[in-house]
Protein backbone atom coordinates (compact mmCIF):
# COMPACT_ATOMS: atom_id res chain seq x y z
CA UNK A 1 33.19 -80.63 70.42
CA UNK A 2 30.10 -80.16 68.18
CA UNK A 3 29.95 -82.21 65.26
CA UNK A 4 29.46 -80.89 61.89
CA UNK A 5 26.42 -80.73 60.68
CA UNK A 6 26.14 -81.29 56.72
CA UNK A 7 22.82 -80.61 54.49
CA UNK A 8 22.28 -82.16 51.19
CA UNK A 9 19.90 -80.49 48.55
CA UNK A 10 18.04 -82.44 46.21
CA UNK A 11 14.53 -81.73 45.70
CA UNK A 12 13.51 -84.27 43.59
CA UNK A 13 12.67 -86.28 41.12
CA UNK A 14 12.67 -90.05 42.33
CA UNK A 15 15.18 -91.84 40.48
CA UNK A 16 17.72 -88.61 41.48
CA UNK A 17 17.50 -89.23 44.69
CA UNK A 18 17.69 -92.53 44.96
CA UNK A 19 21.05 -91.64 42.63
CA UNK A 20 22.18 -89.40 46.10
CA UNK A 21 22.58 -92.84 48.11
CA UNK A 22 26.26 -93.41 46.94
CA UNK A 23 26.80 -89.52 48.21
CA UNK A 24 25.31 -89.92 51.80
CA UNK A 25 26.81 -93.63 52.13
CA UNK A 26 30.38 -92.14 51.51
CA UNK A 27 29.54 -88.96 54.15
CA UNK A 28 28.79 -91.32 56.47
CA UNK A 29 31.75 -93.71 56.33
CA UNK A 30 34.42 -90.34 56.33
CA UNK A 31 32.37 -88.46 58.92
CA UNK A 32 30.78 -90.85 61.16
CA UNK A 33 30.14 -87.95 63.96
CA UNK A 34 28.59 -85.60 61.59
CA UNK A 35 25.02 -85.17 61.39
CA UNK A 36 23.45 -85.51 57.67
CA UNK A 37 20.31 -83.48 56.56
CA UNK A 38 18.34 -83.53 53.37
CA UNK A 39 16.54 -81.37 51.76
CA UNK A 40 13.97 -82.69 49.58
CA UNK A 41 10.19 -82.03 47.99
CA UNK A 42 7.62 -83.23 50.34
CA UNK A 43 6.37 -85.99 48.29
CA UNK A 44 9.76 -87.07 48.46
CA UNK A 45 10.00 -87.38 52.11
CA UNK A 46 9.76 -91.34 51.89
CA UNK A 47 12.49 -92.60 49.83
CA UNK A 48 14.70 -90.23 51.08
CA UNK A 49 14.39 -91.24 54.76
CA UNK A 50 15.78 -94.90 53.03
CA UNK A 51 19.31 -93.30 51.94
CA UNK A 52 21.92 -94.84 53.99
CA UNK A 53 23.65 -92.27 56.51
CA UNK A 54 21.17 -89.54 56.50
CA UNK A 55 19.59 -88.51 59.92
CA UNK A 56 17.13 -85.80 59.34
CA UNK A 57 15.03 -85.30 56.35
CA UNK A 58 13.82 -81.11 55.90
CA UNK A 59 10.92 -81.76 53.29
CA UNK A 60 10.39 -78.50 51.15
CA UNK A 61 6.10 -77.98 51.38
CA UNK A 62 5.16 -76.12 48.07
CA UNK A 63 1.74 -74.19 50.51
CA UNK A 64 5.26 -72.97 53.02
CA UNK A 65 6.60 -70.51 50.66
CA UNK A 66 10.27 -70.55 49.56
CA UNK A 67 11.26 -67.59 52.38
CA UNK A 68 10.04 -69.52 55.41
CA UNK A 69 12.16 -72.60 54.08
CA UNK A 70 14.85 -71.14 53.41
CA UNK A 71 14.21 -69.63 57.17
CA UNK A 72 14.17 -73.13 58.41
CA UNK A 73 17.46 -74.13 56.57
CA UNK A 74 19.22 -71.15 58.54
CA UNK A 75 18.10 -71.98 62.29
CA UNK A 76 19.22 -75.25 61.34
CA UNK A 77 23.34 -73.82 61.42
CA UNK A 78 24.71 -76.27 58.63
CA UNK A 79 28.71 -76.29 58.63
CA UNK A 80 28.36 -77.80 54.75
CA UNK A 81 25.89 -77.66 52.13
CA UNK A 82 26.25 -79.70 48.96
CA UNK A 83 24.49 -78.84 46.26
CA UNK A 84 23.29 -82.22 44.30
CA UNK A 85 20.52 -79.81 42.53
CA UNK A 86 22.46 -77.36 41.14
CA UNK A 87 19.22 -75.25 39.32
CA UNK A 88 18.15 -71.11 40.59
CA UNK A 89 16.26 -72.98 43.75
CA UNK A 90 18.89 -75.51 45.35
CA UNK A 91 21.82 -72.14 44.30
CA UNK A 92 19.36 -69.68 46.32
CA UNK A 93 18.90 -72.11 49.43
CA UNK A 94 22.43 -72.68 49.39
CA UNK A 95 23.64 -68.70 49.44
CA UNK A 96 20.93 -68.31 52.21
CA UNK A 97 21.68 -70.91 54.46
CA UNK A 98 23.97 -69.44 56.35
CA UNK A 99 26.50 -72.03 55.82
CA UNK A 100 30.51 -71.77 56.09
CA UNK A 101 30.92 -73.90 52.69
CA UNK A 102 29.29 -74.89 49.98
CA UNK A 103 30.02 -77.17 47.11
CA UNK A 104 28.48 -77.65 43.90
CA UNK A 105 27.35 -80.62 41.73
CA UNK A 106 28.54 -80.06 38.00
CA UNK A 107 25.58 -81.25 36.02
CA UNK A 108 27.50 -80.76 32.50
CA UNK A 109 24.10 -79.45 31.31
CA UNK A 110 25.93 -78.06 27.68
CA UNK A 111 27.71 -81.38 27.37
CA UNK A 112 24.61 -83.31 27.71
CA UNK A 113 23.13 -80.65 25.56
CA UNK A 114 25.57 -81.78 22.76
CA UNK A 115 24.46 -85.30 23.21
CA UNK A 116 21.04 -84.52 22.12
CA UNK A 117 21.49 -81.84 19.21
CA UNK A 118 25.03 -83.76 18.08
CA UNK A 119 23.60 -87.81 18.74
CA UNK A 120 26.88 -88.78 17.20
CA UNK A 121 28.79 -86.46 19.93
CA UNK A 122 32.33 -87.79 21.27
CA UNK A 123 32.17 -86.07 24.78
CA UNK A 124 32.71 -89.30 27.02
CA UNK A 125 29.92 -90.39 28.99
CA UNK A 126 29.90 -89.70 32.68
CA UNK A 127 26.99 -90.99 35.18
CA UNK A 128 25.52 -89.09 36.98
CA UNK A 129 26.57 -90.87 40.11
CA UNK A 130 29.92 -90.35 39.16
CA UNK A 131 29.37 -86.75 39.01
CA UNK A 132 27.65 -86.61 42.30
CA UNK A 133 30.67 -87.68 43.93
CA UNK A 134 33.08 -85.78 42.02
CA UNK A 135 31.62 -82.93 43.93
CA UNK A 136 33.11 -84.94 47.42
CA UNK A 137 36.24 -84.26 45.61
CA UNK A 138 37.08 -81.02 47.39
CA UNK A 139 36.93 -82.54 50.83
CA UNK A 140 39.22 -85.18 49.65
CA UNK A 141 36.66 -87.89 49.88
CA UNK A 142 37.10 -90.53 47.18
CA UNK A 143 34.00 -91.97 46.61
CA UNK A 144 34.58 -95.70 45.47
CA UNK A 145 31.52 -97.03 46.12
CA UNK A 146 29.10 -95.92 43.30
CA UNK A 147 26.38 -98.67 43.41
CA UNK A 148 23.08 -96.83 44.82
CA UNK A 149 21.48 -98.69 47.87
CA UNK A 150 18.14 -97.88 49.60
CA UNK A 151 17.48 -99.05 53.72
CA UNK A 152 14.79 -102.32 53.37
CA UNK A 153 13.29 -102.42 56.86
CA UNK A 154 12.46 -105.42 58.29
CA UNK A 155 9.41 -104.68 58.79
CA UNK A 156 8.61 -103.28 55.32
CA UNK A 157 9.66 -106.65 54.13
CA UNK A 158 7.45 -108.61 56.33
CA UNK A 159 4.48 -106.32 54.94
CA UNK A 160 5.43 -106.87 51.40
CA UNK A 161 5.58 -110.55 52.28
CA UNK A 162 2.20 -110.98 54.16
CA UNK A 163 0.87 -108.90 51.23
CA UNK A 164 2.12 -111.29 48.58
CA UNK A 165 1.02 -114.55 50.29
CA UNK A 166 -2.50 -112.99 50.92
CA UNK A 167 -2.66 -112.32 47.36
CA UNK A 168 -1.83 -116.25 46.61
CA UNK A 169 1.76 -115.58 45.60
CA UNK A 170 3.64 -118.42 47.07
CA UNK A 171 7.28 -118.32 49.09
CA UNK A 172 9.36 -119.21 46.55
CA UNK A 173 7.68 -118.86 43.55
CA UNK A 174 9.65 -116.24 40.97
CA UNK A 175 8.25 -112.55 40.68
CA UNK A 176 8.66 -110.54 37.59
CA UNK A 177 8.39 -106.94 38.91
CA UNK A 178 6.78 -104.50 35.65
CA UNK A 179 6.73 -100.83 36.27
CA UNK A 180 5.06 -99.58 32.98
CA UNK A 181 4.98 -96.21 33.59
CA UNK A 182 7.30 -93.21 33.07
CA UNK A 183 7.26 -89.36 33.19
CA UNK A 184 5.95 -88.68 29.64
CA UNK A 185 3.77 -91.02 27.23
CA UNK A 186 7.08 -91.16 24.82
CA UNK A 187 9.24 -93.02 27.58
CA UNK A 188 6.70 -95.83 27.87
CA UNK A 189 7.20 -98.97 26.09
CA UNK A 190 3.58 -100.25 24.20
CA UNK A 191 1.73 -101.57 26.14
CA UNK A 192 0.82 -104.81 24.77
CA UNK A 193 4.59 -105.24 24.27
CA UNK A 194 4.26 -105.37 28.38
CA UNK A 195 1.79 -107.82 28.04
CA UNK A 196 3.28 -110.11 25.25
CA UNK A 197 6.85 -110.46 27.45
CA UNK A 198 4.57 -111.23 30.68
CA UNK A 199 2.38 -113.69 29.23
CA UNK A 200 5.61 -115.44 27.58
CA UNK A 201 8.21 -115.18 31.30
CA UNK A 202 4.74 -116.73 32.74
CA UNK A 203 4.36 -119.86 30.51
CA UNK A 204 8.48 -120.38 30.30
CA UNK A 205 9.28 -119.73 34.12
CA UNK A 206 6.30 -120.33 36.09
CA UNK A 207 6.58 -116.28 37.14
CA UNK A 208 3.82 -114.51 38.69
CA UNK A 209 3.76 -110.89 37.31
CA UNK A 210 3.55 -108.08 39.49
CA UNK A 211 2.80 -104.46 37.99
CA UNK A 212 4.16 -101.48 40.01
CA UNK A 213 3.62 -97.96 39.83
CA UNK A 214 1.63 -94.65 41.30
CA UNK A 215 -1.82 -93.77 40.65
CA UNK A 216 -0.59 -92.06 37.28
CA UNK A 217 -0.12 -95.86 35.83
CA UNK A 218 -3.26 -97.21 36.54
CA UNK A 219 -4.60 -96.88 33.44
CA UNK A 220 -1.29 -98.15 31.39
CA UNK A 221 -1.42 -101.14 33.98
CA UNK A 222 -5.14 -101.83 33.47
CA UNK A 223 -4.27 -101.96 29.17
CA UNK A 224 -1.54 -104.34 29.95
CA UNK A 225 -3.74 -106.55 32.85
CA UNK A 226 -6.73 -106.67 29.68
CA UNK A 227 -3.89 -107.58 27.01
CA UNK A 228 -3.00 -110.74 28.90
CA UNK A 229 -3.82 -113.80 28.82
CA UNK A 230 -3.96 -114.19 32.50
CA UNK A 231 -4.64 -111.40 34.84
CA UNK A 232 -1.48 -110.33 37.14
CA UNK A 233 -0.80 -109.33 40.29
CA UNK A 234 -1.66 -105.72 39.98
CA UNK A 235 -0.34 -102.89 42.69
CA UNK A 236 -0.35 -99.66 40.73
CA UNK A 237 -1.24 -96.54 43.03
CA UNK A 238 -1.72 -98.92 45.99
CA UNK A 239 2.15 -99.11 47.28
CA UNK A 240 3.46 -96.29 49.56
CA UNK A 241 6.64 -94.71 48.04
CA UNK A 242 8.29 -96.14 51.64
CA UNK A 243 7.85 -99.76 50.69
CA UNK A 244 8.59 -99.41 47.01
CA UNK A 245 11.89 -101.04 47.78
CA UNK A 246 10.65 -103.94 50.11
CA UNK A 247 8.57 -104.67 46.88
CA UNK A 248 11.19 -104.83 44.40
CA UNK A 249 13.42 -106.86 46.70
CA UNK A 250 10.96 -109.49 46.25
CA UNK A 251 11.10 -109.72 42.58
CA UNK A 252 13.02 -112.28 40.55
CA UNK A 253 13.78 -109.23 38.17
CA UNK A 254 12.19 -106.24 36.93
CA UNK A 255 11.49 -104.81 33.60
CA UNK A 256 11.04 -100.68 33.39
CA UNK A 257 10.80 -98.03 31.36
CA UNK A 258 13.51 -95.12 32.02
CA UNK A 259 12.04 -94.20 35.09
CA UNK A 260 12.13 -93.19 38.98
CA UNK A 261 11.38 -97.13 39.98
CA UNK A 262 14.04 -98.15 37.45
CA UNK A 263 16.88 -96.57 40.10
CA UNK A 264 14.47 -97.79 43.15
CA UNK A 265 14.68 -101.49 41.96
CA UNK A 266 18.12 -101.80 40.99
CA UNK A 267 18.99 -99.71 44.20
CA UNK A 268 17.00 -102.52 46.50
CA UNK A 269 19.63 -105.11 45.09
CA UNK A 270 17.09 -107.06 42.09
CA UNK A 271 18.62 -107.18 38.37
CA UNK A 272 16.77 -104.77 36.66
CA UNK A 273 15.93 -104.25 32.50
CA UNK A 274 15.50 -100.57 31.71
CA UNK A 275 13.94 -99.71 28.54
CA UNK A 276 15.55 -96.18 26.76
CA UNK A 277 14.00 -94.66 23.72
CA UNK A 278 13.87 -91.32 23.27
CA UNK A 279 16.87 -91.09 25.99
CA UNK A 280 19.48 -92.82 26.04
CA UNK A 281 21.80 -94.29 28.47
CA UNK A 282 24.75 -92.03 27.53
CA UNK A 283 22.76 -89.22 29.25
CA UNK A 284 24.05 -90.53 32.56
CA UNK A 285 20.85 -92.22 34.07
CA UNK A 286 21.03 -95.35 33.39
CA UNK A 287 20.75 -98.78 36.23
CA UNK A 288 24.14 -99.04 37.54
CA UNK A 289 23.64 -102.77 39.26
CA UNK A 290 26.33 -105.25 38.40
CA UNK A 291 23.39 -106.98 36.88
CA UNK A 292 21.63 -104.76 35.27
CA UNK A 293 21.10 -103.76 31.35
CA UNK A 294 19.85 -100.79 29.72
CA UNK A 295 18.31 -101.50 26.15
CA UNK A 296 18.51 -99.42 23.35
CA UNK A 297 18.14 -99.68 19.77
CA UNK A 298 20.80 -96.79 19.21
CA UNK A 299 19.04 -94.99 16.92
CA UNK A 300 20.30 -92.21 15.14
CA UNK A 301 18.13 -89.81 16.61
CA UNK A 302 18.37 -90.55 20.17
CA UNK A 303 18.78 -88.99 22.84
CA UNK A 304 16.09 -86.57 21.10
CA UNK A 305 15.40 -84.64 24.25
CA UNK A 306 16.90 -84.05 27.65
CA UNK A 307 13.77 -86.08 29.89
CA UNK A 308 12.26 -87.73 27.03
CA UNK A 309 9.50 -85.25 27.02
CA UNK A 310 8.67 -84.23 23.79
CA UNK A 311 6.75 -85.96 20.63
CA UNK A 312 8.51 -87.81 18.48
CA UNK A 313 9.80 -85.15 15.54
CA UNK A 314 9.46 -88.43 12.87
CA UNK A 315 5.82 -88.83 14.39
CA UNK A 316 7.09 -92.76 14.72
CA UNK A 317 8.57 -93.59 18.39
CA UNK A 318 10.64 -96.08 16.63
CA UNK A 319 12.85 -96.07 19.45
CA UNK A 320 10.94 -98.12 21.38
CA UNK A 321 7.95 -99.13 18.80
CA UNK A 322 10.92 -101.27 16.98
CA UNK A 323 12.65 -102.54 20.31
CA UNK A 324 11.13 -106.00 19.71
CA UNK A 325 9.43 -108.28 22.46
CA UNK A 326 11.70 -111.07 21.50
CA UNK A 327 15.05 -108.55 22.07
CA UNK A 328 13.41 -107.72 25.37
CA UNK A 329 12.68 -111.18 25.95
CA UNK A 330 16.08 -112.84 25.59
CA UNK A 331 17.66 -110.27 27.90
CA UNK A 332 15.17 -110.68 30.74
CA UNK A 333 15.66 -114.51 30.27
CA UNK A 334 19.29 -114.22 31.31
CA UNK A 335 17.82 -113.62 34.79
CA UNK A 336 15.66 -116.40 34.71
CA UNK A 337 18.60 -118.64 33.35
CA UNK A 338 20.92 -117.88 35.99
């Protein structure tokens, strides 16, 4: 007998993906004969071949056209599609696949809608993981697990490792992982904030300080590296999305804006700090580790936007100008403490 074959569809961005892994890990333990696709962006390709239980990753080239993927979906013959997209792309690729079933993730876009225009909104909070496997509901798969996981290779850990020790970072001695960056210019905590809490975890806990990110934070990184008082370990743009997990397994903790890396830290197993301004953890997207903390000052006017992608109506950022270094501080010393 032919086992089923099972596609999941979500094209991006990082930290939604990585938000999939409770999804594929639950597939995987109720149907360990079927075989599970995924359909993501091409840049994507990477971190998606690191969810547990997946066998085949379909990456979605933007030069292919949308007709001759959509093409390659079909020869495919998927039993199941599940729809962890849900926007006029991932609905489209799922009428045309040719599939028996589909099922749909309910993204409670109006409800989160409320949260922003109504901040004091009562509509209970539901993560988005725990949305994602609602939609497992109709095959009668309870999905208990809801802690996101990525695959650390062994031998991405050995090249993190040989990395770190030629760049004079000792075995042994505690790494505080910084990923600065973040989609928009609003979701970034200042700079020299960055700097401040480094230069303070350095002198208290004898941390080396390791800045993370893509080629987009190089210049944030380099403002924080010139801020300090010491320069740190600095690996922004230079880290292949692949190993991104191997490097955050060998931090201590991390500290990060709301952000793709956030979910990619916590999701390698290291405590993680996310920083929320102008969203808010009540959106659904916050670090779900048993160890991790999202900050927020609670402001009346947060959430102010959907993706934290629009200027700051009071022309202040208070959100996150006012979410002091010592607040910060005191939280990421509880991972130090311990």
């Amino acid at each position: 007998m032919l086992s089923m074959k099972i596609l999941i569809i979500r094209f991006s961005s990082l930290g939604d993906i990585v938000l999939v892994s409770p999804v594929t890990r639950a597939l995987a333990e109720w149907f360990p004969d079927a075989e599970t696709s995924v359909a993501v962006k091409l840049m994507y390709e990477p971190i998606a071949r690191l969810l547990p239980g997946v066998d085949t990753i379909i990456p979605f080239r933007s030069d292919q056209g949308f007709a001759a993927y959509i093409k390659t979906i079909r020869q495919r013959e998927f039993d199941l599609v599940i729809d962890l997209h849900a926007n006029p792309r991932s609905r489209m690729l799922s009428k045309f696949s040719g599939a028996g079933r589909v099922i749909r993730y309910r993204k409670r876009h109006l409800a989160r809608m409320g949260m922003v225009y109504r901040t004091g909104s009562s509509i209970a909070t539901r993560h988005t993981v725990d949305l994602y496997l609602d939609t497992l509901k109709s095959l009668d798969i309870e999905g208990r697990d809801r802690l996101p996981s990525l695959t650390v290779h062994p031998e991405a850990h050995a090249t993190i490792s040989e990395r770190l020790r030629a760049d004079g970072i000792p075995i042994g001695q505690p790494i505080l992982g910084i990923a600065p960056g973040a989609s928009s210019a609003v979701k970034r905590w200042p700079a020299e904030y960055f700097a401040d809490l480094a230069d303070r975890c350095r002198r208290e806990y004898t941390t080396a300080i390791l800045l993370i990110g893509s080629r987009n934070d190089q210049l944030t990184a380099a403002t924080i590296a010139t801020a300090m008082d010491a320069p740190p370990l600095d690996w922004t743009g230079t880290i292949d999305l692949s190993l991104l997990p191997a490097v955050f397994s060998h931090c201590h903790t991390v500290i990060s804006n709301d952000s793709g890396p956030m979910h990619v830290a916590s999701a390698a197993g290291t405590p993680v700090t996310g920083l929320f301004g102008p969203t808010h953890p009540k959106l659904g997207f916050s670090p779900t580790g048993s160890d991790d903390s999202a900050l927020t000052l609670n402001l009346g006017c947060s959430p102010c936007s959907m993706h934290g992608n629009k200027a700051c109506w009071k022309k202040t950022n208070a959100c996150l100008n006012d979410l002091s270094v010592d607040y910060v501080f005191q939280e990421v010393s509880r991972h130090f403490a311990s």
